[in-house]
Protein backbone atom coordinates (compact mmCIF):
# COMPACT_ATOMS: atom_id res chain seq x y z
CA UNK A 1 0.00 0.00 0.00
CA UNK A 2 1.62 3.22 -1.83
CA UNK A 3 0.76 5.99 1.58
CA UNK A 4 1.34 8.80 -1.20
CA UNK A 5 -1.95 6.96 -3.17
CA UNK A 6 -4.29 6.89 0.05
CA UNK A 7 -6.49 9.04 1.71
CA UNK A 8 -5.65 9.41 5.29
CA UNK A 9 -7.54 11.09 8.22
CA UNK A 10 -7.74 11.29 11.80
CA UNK A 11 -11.24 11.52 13.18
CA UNK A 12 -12.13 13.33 16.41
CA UNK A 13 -15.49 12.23 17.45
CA UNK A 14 -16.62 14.64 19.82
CA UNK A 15 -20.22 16.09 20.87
CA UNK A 16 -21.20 18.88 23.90
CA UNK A 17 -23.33 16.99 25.19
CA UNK A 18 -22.27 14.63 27.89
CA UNK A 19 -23.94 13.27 31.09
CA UNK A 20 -21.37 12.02 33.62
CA UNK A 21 -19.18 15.60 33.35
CA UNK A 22 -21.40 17.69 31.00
CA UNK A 23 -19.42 20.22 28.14
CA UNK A 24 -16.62 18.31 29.43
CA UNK A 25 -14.24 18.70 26.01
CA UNK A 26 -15.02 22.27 26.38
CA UNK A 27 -13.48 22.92 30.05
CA UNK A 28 -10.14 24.26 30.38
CA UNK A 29 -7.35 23.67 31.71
CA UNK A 30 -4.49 26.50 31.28
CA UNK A 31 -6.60 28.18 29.48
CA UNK A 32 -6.96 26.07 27.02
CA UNK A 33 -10.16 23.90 25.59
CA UNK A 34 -9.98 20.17 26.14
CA UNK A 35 -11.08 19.77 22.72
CA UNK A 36 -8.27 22.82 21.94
CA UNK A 37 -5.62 19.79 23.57
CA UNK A 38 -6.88 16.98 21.77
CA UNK A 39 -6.31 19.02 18.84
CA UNK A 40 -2.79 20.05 19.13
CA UNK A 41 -1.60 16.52 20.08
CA UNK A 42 -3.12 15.16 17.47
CA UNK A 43 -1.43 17.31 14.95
CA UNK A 44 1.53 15.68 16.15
CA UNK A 45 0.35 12.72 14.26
CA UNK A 46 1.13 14.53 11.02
CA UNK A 47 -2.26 14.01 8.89
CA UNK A 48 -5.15 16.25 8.17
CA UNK A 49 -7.92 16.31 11.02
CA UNK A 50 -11.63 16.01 11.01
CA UNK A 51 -13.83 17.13 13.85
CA UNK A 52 -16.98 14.84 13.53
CA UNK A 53 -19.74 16.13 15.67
CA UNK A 54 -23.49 16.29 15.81
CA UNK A 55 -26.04 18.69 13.59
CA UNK A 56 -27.45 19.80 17.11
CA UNK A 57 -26.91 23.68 17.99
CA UNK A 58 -25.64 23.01 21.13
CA UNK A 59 -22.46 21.79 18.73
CA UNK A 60 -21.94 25.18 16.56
CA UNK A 61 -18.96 25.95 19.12
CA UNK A 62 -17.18 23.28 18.15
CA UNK A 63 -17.12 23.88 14.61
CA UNK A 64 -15.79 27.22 15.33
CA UNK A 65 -13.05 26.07 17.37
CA UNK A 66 -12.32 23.93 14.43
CA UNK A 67 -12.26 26.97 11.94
CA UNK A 68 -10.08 28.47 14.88
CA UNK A 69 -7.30 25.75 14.99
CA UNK A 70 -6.83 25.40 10.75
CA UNK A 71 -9.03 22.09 10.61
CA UNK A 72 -11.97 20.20 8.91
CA UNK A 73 -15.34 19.19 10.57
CA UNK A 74 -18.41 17.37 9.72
CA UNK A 75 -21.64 17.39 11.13
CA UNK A 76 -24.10 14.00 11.24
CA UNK A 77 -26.10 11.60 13.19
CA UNK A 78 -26.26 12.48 16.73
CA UNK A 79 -27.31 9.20 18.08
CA UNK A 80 -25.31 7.39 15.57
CA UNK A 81 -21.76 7.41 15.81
CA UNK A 82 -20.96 4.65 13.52
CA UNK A 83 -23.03 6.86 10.46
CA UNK A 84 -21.26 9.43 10.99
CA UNK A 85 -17.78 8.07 10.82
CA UNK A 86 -19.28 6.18 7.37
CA UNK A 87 -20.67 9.64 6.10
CA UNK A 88 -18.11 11.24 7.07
CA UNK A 89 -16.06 8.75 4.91
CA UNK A 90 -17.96 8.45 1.98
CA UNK A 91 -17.63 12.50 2.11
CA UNK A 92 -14.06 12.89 2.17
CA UNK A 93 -13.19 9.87 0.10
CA UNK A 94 -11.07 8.53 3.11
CA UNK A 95 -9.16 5.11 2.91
CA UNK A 96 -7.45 4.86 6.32
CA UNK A 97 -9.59 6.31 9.75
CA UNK A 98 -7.20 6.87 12.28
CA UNK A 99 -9.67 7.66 15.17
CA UNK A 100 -8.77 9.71 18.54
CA UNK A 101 -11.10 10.10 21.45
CA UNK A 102 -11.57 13.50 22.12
CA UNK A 103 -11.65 12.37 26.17
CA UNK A 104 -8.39 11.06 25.91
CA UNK A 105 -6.37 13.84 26.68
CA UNK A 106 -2.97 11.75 26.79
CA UNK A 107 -3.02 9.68 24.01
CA UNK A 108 0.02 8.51 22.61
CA UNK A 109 0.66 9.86 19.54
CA UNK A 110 3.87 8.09 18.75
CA UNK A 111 1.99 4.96 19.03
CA UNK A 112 -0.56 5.94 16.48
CA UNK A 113 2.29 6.67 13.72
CA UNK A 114 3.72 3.39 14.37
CA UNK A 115 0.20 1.95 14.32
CA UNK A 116 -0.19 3.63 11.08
CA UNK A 117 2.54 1.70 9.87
CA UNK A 118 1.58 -1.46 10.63
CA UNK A 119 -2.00 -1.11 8.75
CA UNK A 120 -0.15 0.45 5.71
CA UNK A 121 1.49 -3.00 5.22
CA UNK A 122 -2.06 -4.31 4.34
CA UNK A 123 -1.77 -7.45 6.55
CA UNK A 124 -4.39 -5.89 8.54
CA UNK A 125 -7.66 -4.07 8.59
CA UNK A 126 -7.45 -2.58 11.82
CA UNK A 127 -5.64 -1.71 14.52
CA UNK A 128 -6.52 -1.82 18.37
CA UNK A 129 -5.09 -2.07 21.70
CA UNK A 130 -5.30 -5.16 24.02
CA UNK A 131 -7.09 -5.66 26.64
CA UNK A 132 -6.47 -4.29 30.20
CA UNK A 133 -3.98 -1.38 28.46
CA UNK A 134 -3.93 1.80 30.09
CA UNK A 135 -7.21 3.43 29.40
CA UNK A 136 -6.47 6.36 26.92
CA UNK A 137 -3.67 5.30 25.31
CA UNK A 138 -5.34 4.26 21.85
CA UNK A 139 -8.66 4.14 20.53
CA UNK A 140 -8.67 2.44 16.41
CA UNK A 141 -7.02 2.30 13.33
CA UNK A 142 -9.38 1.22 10.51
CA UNK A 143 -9.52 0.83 6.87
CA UNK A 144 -12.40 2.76 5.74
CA UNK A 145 -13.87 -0.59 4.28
CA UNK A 146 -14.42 -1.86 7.29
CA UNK A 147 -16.79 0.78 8.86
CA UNK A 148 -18.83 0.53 5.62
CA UNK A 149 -19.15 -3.21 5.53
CA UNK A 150 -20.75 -2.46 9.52
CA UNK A 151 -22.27 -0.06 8.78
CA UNK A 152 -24.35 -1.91 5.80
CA UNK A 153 -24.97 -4.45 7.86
CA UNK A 154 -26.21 -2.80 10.37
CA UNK A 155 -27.99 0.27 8.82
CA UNK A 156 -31.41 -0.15 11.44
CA UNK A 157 -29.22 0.07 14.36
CA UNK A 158 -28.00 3.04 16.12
CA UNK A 159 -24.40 2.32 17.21
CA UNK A 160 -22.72 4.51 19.45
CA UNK A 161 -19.55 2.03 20.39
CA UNK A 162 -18.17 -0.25 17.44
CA UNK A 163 -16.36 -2.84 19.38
CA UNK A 164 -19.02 -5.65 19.43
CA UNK A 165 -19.75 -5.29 15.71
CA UNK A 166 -16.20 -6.15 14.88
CA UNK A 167 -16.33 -10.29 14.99
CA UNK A 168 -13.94 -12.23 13.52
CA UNK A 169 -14.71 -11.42 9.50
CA UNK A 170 -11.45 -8.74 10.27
CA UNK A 171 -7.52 -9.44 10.21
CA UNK A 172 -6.48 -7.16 13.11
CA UNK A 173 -3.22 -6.27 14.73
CA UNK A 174 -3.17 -6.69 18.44
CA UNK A 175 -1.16 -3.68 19.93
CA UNK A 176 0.67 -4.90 23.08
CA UNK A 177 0.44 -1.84 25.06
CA UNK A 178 1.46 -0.87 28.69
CA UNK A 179 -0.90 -2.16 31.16
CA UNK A 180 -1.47 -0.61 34.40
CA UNK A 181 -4.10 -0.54 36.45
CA UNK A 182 -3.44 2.62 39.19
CA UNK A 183 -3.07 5.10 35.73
CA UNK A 184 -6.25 5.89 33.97
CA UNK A 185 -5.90 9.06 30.84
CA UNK A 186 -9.93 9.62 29.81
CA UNK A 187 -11.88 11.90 30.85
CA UNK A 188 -15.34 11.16 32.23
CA UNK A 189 -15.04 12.48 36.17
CA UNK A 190 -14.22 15.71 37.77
CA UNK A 191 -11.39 13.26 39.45
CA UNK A 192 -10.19 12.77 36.20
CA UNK A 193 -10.40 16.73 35.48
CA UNK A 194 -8.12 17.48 38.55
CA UNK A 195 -5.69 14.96 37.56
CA UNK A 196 -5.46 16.35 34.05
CA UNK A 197 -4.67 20.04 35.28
CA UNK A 198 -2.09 18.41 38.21
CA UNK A 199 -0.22 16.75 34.81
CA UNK A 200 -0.32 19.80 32.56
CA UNK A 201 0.81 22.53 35.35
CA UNK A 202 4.35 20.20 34.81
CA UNK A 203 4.25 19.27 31.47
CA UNK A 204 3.35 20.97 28.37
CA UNK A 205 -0.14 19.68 25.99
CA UNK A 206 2.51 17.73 23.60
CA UNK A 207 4.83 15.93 26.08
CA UNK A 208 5.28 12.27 25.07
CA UNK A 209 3.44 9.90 27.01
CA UNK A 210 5.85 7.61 28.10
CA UNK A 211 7.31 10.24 30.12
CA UNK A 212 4.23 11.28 31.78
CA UNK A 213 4.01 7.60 32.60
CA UNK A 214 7.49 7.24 33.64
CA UNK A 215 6.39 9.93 36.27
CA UNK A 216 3.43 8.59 37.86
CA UNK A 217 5.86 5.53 38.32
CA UNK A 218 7.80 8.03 40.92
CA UNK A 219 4.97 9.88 41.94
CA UNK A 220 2.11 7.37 42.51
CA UNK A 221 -0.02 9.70 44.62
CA UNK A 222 -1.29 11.14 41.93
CA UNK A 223 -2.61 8.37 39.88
CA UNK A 224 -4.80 8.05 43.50
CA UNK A 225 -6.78 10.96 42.33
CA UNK A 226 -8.39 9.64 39.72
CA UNK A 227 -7.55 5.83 39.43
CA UNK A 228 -10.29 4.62 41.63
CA UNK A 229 -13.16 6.13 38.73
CA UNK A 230 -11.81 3.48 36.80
CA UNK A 231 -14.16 0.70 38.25
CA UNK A 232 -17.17 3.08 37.75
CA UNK A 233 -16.08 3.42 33.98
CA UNK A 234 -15.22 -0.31 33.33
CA UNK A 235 -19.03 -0.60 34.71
CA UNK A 236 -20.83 1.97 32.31
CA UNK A 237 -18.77 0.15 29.31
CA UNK A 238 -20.25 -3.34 30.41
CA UNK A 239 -23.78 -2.20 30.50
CA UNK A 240 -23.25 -0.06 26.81
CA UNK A 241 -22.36 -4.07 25.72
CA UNK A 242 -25.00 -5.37 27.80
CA UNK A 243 -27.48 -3.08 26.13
CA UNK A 244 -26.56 -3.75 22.48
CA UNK A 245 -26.55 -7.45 23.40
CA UNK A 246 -30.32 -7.19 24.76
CA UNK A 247 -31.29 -4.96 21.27
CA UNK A 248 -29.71 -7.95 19.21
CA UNK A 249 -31.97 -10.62 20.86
């Protein structure tokens, strides 16, 4: 696979409305936007960037912060996740998906160029993380082909996590990723919040996460503040699956 012939993208899926810490990716820390960090880290990444949020009002800031920081967006579904990554697709003509979560403030961007790598060989036709990795490090990697074949096949269904859809019709790569269970880098609780802003009043938005890790090695009091949310998130993941299992029956 020639990179120079395909059609690469990073997706940011990201919406205002949240219910656990509401407007979350537009709180501040530093001044700046959550959204505004998610941004600038994933520039580091080196390919062009979509915002992909929701048609509703509520999401007209983001846009503009978009317009503000040089990139693209696209508005779609906005109880449909999965159709709007395809639309979004079909729109730009994209071959490769490389998607961030815009609550994962510390993603590690070095890990999704090597990632990238990996799917360019076209041995695979996605990319994730294993199990039990540190939550934030990496969401997905996909060919485009692959959120269109699920998305086809599931066109009646509104899909807001893709993870049970993608079976075993799939050659994936199997990232082996740090695993820790005391450091946690999403954001979903005001815990999580004040751990953000205790990280970034010592390191700048683009330091390398290895080194943040490396850190909370020697300073394991702080992974205290927000490390014990992590049961309460594992729990609203199992009943999203739970859910979608019930609606297939």
């Amino acid at each position: 696979m020639n990179i120079s012939n395909k059609k690469i993208f990073i997706f940011i899926t990201v919406r205002t409305g949240s219910s656990r810490l509401p407007a979350k990716c537009l709180k501040k820390i530093n001044n700046k936007k959550i959204i505004e960090i998610i941004i600038q880290r994933a520039k580091k990444i080196g390919y062009p960037i979509i915002i992909l949020t929701t048609k509703n009002k509520s999401d007209d800031i983001l846009c503009n912060l978009a317009k503000k920081n040089k990139i693209m967006y696209y508005r779609g579904s906005s109880n449909n996740v999965l159709k709007r990554w395809y639309d979004c697709g079909i729109s730009f003509d994209a071959d490769i998906m490389i998607m961030v979560d815009a609550d994962d403030l510390l993603f590690d961007y070095e890990i999704y160029k090597n990632a990238l790598k990996k799917i360019l060989t076209n041995k695979f036709d996605y990319i994730k993380a294993n199990e039990n990795s540190v939550t934030g490090l990496f969401t997905y990697i996909f060919k485009a082909e692959v959120i269109k074949n699920i998305y086809i096949e599931n066109k009646n269904k509104k899909i807001e996590t893709i993870g049970p859809y993608l079976g075993k019709k799939f050659k994936f790569c199997l990232l082996k990723l740090k695993r820790n269970k005391k450091i946690r880098f999403t954001l979903d609780y005001e815990e999580d919040l004040i751990f953000f802003k205790k990280i970034f009043s010592r390191f700048s938005f683009n330091v390398k996460t290895n080194k943040v890790i490396a850190y909370l090695k020697k300073n394991k009091s702080l992974t205290k503040i927000n490390s014990f949310r992590q049961n309460d998130y594992l729990k609203n993941q199992r009943k999203k699956y739970e859910k979608l299992q019930r609606l297939e029956v």
